[in-house]
C-alpha atoms as a PDB file:
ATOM      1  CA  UNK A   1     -26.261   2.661 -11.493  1.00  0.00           C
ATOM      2  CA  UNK A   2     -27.702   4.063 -14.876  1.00  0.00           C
ATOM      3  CA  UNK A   3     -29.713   6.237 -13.202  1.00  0.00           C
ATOM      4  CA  UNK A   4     -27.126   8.196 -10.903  1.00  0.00           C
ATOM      5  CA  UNK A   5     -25.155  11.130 -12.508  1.00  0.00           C
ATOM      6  CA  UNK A   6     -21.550   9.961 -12.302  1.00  0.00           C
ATOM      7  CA  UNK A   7     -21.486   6.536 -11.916  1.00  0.00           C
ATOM      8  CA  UNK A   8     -20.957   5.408 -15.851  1.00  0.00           C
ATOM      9  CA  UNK A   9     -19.187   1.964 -16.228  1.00  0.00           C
ATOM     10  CA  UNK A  10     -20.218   0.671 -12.630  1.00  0.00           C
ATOM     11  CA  UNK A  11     -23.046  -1.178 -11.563  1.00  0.00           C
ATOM     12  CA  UNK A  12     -24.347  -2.958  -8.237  1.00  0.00           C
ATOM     13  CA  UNK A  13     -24.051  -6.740  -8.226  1.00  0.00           C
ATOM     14  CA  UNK A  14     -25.290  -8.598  -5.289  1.00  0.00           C
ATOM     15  CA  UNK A  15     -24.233  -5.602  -2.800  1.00  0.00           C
ATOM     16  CA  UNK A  16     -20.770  -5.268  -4.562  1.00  0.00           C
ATOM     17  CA  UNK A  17     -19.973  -2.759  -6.994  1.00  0.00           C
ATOM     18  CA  UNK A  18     -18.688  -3.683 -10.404  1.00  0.00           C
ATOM     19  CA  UNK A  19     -16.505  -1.915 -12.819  1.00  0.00           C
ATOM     20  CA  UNK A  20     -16.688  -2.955 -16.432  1.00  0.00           C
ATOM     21  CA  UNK A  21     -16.291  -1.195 -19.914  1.00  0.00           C
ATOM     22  CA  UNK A  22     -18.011  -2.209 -23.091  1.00  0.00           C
ATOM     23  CA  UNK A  23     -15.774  -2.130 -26.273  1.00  0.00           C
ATOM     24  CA  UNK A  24     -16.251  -3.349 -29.807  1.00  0.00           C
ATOM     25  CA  UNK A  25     -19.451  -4.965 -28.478  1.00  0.00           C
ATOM     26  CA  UNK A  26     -17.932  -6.961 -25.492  1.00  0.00           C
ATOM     27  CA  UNK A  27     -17.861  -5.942 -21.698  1.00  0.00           C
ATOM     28  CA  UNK A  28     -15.027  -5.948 -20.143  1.00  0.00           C
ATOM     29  CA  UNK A  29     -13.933  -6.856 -16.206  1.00  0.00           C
ATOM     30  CA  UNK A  30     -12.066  -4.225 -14.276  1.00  0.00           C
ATOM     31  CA  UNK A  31     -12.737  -5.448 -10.679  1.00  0.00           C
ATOM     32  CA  UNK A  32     -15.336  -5.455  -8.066  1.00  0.00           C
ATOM     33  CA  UNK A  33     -15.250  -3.345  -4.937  1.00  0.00           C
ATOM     34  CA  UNK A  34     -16.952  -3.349  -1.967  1.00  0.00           C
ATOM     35  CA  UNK A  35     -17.838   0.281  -1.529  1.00  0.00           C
ATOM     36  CA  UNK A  36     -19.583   2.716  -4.793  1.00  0.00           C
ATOM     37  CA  UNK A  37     -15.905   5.262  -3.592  1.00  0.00           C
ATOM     38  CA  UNK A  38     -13.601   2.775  -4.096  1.00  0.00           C
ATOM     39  CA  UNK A  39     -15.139   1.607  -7.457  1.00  0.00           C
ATOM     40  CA  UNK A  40     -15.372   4.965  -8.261  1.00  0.00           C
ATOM     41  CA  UNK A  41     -11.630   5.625  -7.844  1.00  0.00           C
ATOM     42  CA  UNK A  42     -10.964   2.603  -9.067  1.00  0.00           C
ATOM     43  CA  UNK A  43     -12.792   3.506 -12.810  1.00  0.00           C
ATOM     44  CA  UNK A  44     -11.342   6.960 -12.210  1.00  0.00           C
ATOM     45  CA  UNK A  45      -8.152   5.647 -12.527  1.00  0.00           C
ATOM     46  CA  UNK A  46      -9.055   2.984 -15.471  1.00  0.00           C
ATOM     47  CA  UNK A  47     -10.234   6.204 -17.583  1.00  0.00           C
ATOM     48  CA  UNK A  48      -7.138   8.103 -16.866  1.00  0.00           C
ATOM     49  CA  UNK A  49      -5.504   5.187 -18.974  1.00  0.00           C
ATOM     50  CA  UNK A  50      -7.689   5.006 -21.893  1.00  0.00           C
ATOM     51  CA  UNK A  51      -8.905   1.568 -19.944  1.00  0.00           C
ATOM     52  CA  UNK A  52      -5.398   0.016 -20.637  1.00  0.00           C
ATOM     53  CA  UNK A  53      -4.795  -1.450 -16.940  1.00  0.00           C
ATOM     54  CA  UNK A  54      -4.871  -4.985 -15.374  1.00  0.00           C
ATOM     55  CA  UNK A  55      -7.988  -6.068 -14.011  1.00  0.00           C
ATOM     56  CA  UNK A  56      -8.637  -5.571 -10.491  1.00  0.00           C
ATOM     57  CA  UNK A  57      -7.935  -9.510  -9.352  1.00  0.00           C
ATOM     58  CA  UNK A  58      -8.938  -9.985  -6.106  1.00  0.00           C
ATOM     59  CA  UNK A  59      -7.409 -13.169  -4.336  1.00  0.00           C
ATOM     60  CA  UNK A  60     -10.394 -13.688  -2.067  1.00  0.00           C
ATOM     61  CA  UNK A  61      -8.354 -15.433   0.414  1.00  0.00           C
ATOM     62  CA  UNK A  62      -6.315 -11.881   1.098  1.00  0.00           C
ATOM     63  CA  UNK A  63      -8.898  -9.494  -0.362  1.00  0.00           C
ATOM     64  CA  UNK A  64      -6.511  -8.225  -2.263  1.00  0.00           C
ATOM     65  CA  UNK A  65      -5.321  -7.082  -6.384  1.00  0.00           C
ATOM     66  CA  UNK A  66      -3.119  -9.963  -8.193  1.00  0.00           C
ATOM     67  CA  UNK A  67       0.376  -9.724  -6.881  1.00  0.00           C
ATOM     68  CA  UNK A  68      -0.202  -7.155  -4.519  1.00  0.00           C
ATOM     69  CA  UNK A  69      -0.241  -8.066  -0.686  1.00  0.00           C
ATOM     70  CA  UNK A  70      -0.717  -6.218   2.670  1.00  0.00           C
ATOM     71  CA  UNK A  71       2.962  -5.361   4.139  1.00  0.00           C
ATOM     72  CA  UNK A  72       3.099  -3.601   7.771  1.00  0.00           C
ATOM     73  CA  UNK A  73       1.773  -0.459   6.992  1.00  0.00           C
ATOM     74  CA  UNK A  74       2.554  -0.535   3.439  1.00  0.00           C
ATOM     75  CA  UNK A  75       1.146  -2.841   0.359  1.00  0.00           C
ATOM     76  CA  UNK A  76       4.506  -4.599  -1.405  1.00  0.00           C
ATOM     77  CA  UNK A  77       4.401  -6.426  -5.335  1.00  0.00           C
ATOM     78  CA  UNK A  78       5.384  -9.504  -5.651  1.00  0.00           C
ATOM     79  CA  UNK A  79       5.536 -11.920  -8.589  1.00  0.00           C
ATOM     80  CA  UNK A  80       7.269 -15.453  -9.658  1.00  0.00           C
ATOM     81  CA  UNK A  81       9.347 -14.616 -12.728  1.00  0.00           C
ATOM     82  CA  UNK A  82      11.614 -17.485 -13.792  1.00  0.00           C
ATOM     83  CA  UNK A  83      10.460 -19.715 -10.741  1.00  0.00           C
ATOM     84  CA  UNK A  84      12.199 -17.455  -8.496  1.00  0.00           C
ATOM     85  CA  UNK A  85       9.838 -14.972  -6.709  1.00  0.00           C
ATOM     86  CA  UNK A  86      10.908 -11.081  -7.663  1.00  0.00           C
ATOM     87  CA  UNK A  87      10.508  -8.200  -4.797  1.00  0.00           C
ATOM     88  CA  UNK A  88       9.203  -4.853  -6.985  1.00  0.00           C
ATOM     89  CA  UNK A  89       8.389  -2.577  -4.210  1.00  0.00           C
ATOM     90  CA  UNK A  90       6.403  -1.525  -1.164  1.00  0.00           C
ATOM     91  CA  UNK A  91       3.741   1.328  -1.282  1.00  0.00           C
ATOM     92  CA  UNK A  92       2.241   3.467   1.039  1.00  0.00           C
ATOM     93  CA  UNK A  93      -1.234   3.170  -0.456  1.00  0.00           C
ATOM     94  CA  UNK A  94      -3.123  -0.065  -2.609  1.00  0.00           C
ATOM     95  CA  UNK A  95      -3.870   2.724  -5.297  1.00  0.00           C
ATOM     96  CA  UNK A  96       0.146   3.649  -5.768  1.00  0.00           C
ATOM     97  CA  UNK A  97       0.958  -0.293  -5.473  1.00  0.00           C
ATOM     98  CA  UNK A  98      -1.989  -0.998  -8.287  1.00  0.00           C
ATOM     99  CA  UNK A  99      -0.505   2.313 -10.668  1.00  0.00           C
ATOM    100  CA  UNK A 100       2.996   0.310 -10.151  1.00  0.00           C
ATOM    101  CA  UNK A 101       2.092  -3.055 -10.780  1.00  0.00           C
ATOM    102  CA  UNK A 102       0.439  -2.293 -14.160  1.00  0.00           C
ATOM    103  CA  UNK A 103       3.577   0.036 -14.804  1.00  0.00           C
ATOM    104  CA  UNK A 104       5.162  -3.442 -14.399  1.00  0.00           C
ATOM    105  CA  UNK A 105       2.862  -5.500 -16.691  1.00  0.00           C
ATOM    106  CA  UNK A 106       3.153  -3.025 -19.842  1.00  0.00           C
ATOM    107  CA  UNK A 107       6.805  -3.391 -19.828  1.00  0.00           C
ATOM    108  CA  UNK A 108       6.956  -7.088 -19.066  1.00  0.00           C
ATOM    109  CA  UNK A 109       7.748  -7.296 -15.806  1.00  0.00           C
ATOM    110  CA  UNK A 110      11.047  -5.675 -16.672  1.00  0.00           C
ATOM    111  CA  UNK A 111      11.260  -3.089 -14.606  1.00  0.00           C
ATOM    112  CA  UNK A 112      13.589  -1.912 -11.489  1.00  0.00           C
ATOM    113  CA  UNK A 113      12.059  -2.205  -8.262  1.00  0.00           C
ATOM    114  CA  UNK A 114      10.872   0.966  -6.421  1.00  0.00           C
ATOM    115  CA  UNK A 115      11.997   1.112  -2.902  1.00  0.00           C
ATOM    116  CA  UNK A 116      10.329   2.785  -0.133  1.00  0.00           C
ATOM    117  CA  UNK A 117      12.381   3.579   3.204  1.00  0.00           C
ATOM    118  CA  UNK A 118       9.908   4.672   5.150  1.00  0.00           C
ATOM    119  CA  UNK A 119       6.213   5.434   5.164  1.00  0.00           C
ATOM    120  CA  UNK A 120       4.454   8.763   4.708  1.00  0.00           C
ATOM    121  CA  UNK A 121       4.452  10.817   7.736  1.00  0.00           C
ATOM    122  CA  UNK A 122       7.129   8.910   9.385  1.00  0.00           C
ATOM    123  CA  UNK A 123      10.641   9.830  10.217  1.00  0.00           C
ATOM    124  CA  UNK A 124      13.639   7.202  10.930  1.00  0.00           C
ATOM    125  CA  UNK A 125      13.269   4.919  13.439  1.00  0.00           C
ATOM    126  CA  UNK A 126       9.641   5.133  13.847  1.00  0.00           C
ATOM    127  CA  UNK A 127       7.457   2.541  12.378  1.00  0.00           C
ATOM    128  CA  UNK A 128       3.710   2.091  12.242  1.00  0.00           C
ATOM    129  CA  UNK A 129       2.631  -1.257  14.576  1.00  0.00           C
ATOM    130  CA  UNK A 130      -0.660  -2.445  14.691  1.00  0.00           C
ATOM    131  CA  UNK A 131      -2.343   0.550  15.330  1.00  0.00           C
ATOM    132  CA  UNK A 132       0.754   1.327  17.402  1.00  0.00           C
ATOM    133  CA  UNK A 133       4.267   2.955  16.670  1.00  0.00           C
ATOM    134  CA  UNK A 134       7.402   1.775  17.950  1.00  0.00           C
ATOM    135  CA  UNK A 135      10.748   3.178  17.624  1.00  0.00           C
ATOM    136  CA  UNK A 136      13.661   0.530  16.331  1.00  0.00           C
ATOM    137  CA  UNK A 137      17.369   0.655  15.529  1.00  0.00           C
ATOM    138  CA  UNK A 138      20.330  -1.015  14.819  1.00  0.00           C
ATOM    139  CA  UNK A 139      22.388  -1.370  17.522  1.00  0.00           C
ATOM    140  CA  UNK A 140      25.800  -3.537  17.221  1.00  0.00           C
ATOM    141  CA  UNK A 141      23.782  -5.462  14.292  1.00  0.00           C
ATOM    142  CA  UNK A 142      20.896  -5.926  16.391  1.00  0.00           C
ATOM    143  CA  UNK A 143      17.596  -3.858  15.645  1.00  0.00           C
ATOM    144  CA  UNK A 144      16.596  -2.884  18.793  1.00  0.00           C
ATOM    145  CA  UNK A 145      13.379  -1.623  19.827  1.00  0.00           C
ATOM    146  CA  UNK A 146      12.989   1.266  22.370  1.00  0.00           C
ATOM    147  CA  UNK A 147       9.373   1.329  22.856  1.00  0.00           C
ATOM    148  CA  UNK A 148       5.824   1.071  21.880  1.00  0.00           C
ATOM    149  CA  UNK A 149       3.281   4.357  21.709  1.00  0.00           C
ATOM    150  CA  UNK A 150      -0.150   5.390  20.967  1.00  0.00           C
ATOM    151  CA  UNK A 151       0.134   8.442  19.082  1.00  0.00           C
ATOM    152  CA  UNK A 152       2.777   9.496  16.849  1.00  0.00           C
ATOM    153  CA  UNK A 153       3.335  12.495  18.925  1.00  0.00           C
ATOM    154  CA  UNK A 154       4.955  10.420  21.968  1.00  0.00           C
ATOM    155  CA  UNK A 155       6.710   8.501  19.127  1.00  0.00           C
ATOM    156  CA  UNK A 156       8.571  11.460  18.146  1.00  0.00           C
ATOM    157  CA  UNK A 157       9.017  13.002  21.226  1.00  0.00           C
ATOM    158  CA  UNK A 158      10.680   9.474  23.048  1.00  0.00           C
ATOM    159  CA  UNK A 159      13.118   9.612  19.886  1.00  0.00           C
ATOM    160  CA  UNK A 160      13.826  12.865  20.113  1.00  0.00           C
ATOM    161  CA  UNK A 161      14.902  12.404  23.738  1.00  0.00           C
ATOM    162  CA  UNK A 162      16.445   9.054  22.253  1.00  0.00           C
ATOM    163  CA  UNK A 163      18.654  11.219  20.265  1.00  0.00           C
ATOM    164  CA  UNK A 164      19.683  13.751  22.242  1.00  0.00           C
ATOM    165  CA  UNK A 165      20.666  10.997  24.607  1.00  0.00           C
ATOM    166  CA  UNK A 166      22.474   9.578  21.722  1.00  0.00           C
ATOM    167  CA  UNK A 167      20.266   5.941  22.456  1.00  0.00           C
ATOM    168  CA  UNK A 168      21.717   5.793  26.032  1.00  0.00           C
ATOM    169  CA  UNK A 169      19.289   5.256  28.669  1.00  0.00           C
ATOM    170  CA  UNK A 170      21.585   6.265  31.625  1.00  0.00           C
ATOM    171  CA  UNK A 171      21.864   9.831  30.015  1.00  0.00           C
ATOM    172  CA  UNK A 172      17.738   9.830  28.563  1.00  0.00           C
ATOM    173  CA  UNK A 173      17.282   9.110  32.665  1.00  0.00           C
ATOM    174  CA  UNK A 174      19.362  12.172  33.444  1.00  0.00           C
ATOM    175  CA  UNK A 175      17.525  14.021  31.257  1.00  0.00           C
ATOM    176  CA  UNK A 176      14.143  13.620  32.920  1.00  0.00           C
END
């Protein structure tokens, strides 16, 4: 990619694009991304730290960075310390869940765990499903779900309705 304004530190590699830094004479690995925007961000975000990140590790099984992993709509860090497997937190993006994780590697690992409730754009009870959203909540220590939808919009509104009915469907029916 010498030749393209922009694109220092990555290079095409077999129809992947690499990101790598040379220091003191040696090249180093950052990661390998399948699109020129993501390896853009991605050495975006290794400059913003004077280079000092993890390596992009990608587990090729999951396609994903080391001890990152998909999670519903989010992207949760995991890692064994001690042989017992530690929870640090579920993102709403791979970028935040990356900025965390090596947040968690230059102190050690010891760190407190960053909880999420809820995604971005969401409200309680709603929660993003395959493409879907449902609506779910705890009812005498049961989560209950109260319905699947297509668009966020007739998420909201069906729990709005929920609400007002205060989650009784012999009143929501009434309301109608």
């Amino acid at each position: 990619m010498r030749n393209i304004s922009g694109t220092n530190n990555v290079r095409l590699n077999h129809g992947k694009y690499v990101v790598e830094k040379c220091r003191n004479k040696k090249t180093k690995y950052y990661g390998t991304f399948d699109t020129l925007i993501e390896a853009l961000m991605f050495r975006d975000y290794c400059i913003s730290f004077d280079w000092n990140v993890e390596p992009h590790h990608v587990n090729k099984k999951y396609d994903f960075p080391k001890y990152i992993k998909k999670h519903g709509a989010g992207f949760s860090i995991t890692k064994i310390l001690n042989g017992t497997l530690k929870y640090f937190g579920t993102f709403h993006t791979l970028l935040e869940a990356i900025e965390f994780r090596d947040y968690c590697v230059k102190y050690d690992w010891e760190v407190k765990p960053k909880r999420v409730r809820s995604y971005k754009g969401f409200n309680s009870y709603i929660y993003p499903n395959g493409g879907k959203f449902s609506i779910h909540k705890s009812v005498n220590s049961k989560v209950e779900c109260f319905g699947t939808f297509n668009s966020l919009t007739d998420a909201y509104e069906e729990r709005d309705k929920l609400m007002r009915a205060n989650w009784d469907y012999d009143i929501l029916m009434g309301m109608d």
